[in-house]
C-alpha atoms as a PDB file:
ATOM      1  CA  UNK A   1      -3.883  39.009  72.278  1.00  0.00           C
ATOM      2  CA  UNK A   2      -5.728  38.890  69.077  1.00  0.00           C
ATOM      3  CA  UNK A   3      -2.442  40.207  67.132  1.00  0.00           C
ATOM      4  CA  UNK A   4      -0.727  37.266  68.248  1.00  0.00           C
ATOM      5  CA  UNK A   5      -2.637  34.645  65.354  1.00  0.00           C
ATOM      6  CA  UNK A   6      -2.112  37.838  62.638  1.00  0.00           C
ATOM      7  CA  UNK A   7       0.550  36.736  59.985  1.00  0.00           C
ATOM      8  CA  UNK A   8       2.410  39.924  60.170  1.00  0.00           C
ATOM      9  CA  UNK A   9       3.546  39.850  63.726  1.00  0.00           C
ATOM     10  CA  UNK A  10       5.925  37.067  62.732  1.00  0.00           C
ATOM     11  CA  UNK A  11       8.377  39.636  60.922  1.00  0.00           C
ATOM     12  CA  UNK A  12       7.387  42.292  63.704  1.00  0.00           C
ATOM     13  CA  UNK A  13       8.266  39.938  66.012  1.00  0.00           C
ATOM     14  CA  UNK A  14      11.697  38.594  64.700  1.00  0.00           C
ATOM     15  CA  UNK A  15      12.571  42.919  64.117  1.00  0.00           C
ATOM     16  CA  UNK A  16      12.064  43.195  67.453  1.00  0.00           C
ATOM     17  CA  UNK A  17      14.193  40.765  68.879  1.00  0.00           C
ATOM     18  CA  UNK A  18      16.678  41.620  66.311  1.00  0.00           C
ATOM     19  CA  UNK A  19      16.713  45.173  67.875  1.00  0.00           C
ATOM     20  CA  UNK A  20      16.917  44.288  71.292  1.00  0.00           C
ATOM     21  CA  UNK A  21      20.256  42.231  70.543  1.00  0.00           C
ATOM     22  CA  UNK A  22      21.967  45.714  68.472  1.00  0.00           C
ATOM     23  CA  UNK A  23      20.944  47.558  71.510  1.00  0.00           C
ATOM     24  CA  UNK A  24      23.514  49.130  73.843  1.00  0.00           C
ATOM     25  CA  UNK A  25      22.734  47.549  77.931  1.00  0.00           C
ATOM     26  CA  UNK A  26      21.063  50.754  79.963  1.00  0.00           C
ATOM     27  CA  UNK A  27      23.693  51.736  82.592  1.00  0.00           C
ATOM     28  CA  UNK A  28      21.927  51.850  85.871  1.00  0.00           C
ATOM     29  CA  UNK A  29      24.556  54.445  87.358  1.00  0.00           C
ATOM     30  CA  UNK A  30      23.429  57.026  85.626  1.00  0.00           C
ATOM     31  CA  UNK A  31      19.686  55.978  85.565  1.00  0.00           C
ATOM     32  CA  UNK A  32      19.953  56.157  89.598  1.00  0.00           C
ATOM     33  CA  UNK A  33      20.917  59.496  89.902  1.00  0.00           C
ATOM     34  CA  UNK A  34      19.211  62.832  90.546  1.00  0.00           C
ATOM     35  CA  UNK A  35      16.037  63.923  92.105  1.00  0.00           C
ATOM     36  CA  UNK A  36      13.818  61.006  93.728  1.00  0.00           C
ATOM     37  CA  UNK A  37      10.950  62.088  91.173  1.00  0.00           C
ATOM     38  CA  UNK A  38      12.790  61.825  88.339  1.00  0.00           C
ATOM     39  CA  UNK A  39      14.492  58.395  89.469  1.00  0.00           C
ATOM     40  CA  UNK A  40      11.085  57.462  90.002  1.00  0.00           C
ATOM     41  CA  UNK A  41       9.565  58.585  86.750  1.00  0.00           C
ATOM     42  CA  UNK A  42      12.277  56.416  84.965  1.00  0.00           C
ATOM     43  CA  UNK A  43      12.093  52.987  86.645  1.00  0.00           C
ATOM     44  CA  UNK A  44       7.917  53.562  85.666  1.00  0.00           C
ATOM     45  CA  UNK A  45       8.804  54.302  82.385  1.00  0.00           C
ATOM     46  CA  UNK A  46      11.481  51.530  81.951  1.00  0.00           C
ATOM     47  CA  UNK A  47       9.470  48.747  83.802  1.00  0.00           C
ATOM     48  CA  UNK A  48       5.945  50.063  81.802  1.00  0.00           C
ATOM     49  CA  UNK A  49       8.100  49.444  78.586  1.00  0.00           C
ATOM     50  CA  UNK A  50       9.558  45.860  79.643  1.00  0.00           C
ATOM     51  CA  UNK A  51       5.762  45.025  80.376  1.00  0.00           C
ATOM     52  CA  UNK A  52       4.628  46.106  77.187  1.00  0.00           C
ATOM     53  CA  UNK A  53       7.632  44.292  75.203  1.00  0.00           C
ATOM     54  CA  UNK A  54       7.047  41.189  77.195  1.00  0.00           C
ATOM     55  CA  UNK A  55       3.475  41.131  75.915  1.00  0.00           C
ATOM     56  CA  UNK A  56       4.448  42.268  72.151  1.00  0.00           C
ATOM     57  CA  UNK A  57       7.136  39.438  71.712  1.00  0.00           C
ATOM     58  CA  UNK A  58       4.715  36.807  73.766  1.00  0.00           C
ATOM     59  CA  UNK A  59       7.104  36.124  76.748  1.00  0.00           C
ATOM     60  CA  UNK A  60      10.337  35.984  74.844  1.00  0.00           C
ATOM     61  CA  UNK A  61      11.978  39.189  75.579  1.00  0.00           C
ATOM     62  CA  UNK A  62      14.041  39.759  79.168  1.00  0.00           C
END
């Protein structure tokens, strides 16, 4: 976590959050549909992405 102590992740930091609060919720109905590789391919993708934003805004994001 080295980026963490660099001065511009504050402002990177604060965008973020800021665009996770304008975002629209993700509508698990239509997420859960279709073929079992596909439904599979998104919960990877979705929970890869929630890992990496938990580590990019240090714990803060849900």
């Amino acid at each position: 976590m080295v980026l963490v102590n660099h001065p511009e992740i504050a402002g990177l930091h604060d965008a973020i959050l800021q665009a996770f609060d304008e975002g629209r919720p993700i509508d698990e109905s239509t997420t859960n549909r279709g073929p079992l590789r596909s439904v599979y391919l998104i919960a990877l993708a979705y929970n890869s992405y929630r890992l990496m934003m938990k580590m990019i805004t240090i714990g803060q994001y849900d």
